[in-house]
Protein backbone atom coordinates (compact mmCIF):
# COMPACT_ATOMS: atom_id res chain seq x y z
CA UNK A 1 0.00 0.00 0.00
CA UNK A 2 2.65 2.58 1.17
CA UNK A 3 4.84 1.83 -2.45
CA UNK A 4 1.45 2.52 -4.18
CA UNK A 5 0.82 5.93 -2.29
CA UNK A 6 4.47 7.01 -3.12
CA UNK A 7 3.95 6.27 -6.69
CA UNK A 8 0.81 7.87 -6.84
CA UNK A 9 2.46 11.46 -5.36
CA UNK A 10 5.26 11.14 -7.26
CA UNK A 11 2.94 10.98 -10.58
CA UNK A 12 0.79 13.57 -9.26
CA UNK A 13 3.82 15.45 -9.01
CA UNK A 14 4.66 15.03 -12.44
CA UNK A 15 1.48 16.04 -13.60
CA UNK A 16 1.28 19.03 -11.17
CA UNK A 17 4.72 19.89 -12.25
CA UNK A 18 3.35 19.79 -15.99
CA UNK A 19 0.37 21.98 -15.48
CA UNK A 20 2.25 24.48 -13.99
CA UNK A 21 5.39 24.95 -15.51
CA UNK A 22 2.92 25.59 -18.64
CA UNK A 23 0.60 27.39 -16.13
CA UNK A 24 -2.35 25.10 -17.17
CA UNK A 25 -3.28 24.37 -13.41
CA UNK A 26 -6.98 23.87 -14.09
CA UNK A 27 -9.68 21.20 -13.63
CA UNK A 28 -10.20 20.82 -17.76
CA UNK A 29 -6.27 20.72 -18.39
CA UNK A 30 -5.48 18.37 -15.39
CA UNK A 31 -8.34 16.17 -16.62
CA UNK A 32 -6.89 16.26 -19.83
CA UNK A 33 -3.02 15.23 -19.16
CA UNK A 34 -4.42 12.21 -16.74
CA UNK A 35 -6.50 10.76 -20.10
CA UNK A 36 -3.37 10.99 -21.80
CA UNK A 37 -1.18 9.66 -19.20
CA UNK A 38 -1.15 5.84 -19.34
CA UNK A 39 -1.67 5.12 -15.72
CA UNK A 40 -1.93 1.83 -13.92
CA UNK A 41 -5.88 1.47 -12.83
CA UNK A 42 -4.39 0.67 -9.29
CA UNK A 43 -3.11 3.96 -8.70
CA UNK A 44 -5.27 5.83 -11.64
CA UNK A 45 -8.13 7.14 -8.95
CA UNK A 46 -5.52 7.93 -6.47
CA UNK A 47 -3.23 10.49 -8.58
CA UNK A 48 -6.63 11.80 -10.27
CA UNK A 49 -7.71 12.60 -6.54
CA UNK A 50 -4.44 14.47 -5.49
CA UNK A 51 -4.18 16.56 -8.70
CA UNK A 52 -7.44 17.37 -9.11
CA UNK A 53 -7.88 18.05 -5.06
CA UNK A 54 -4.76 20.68 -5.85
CA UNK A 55 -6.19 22.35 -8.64
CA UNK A 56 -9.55 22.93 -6.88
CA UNK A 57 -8.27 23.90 -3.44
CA UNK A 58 -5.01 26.22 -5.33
CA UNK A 59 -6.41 29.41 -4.13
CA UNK A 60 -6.11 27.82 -0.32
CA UNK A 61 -3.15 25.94 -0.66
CA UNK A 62 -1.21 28.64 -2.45
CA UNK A 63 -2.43 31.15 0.33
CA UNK A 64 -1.59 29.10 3.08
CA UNK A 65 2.12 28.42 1.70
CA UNK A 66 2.57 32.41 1.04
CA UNK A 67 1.50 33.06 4.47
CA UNK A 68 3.85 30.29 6.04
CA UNK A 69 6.99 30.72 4.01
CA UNK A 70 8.56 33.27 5.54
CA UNK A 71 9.44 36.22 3.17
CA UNK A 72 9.88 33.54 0.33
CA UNK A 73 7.46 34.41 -2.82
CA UNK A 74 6.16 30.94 -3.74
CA UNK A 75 6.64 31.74 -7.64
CA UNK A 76 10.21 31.84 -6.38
CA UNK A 77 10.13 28.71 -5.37
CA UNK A 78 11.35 26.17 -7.81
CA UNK A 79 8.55 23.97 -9.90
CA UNK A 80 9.06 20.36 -7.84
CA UNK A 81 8.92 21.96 -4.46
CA UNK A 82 6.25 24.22 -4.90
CA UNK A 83 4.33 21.41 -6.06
CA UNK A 84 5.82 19.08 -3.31
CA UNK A 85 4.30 21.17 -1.15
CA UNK A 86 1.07 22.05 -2.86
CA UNK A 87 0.59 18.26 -2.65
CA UNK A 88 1.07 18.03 1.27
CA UNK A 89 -0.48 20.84 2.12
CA UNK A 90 -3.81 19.31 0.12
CA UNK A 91 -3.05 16.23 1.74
CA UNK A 92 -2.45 17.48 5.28
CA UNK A 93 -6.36 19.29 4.86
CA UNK A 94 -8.25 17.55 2.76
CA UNK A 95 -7.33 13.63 2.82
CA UNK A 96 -8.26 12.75 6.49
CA UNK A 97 -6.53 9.26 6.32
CA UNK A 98 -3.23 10.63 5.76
CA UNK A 99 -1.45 12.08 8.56
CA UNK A 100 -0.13 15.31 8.40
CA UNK A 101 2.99 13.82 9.84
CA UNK A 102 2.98 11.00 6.50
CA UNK A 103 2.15 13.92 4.40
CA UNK A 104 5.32 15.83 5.35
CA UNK A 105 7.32 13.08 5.45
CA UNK A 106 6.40 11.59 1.78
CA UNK A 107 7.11 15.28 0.65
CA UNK A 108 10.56 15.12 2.62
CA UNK A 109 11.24 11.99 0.96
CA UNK A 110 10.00 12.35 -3.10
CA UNK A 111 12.28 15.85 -2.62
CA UNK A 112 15.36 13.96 -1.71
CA UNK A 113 14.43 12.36 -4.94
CA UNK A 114 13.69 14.92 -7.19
CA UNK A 115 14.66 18.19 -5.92
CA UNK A 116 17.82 19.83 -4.76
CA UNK A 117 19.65 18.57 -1.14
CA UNK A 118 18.59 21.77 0.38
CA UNK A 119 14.98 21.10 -0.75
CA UNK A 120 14.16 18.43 2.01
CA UNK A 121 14.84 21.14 5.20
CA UNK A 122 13.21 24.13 3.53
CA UNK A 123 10.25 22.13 2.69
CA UNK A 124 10.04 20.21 6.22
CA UNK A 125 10.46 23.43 7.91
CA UNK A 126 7.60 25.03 6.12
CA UNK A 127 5.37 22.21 6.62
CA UNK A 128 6.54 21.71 10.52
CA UNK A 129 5.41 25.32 10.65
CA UNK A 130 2.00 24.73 9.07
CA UNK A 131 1.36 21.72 11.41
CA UNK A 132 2.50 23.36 14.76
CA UNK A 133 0.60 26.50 13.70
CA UNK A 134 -2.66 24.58 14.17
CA UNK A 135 -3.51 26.32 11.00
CA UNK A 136 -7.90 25.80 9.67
CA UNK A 137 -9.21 26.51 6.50
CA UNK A 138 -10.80 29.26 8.18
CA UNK A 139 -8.43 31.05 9.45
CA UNK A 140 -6.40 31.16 5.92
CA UNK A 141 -10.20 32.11 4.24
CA UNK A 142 -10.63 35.67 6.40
């Protein structure tokens, strides 16, 4: 279960990646790339859930990572870990069965992978920061 979950972010990532290095991130264009993406029907529903949850919550995620990342634009940050972090902050408030503490460690991890070695600590410490916050949806809508 846990390899499938990892392989599932790690596509989502790709696909998140995609959208918005083309800055495409919407429901028709996400719906789009996963119909052309050949994508094992194990994981299929799984990566359509995380990108699609992104896209539709990017006002809130985007707004809660702006507010949380310390003087640090996020169209600064680079493509993978902005969308790293778009996908744990979607899973940290919108898919209850995945701790927040799995959700920032997966991100930790698929940066090691595909980011820069810096990447893991500036992307834990924003997270860690979210989490101990005690950060709501409501407080990041006022």
């Amino acid at each position: 279960m846990k390899k499938i979950a990892r392989k599932a972010r790690v596509i989502a990532l790709e696909i998140c990646y995609q959208l918005d290095i083309h800055n495409l991130l919407s429901e028709k264009h996400a719906t789009k790339v996963l119909k052309e993406k050949n994508i094992d029907g194990d994981i299929y529903f799984r990566v359509e859930s995380i990108v699609c949850g992104v896209v539709k919550n990017l006002s809130f995620i985007d707004g809660l990572l702006a507010k949380y990342s310390a003087n640090w634009d996020i169209s600064r940050m680079s493509y993978v870990d902005r969308n790293i972090l778009r996908i744990a902050v979607y899973e940290m408030f919108f898919v209850s069965e995945v701790p927040d503490i799995v959700a920032i460690d997966e991100a930790i991890e698929i940066s090691k992978i595909y980011s820069s070695p810096d990447s893991g600590k500036f992307i834990n410490g924003l997270l860690d920061r979210i989490m101990k916050e005690g950060v709501s949806r409501k407080d990041i809508e006022k």
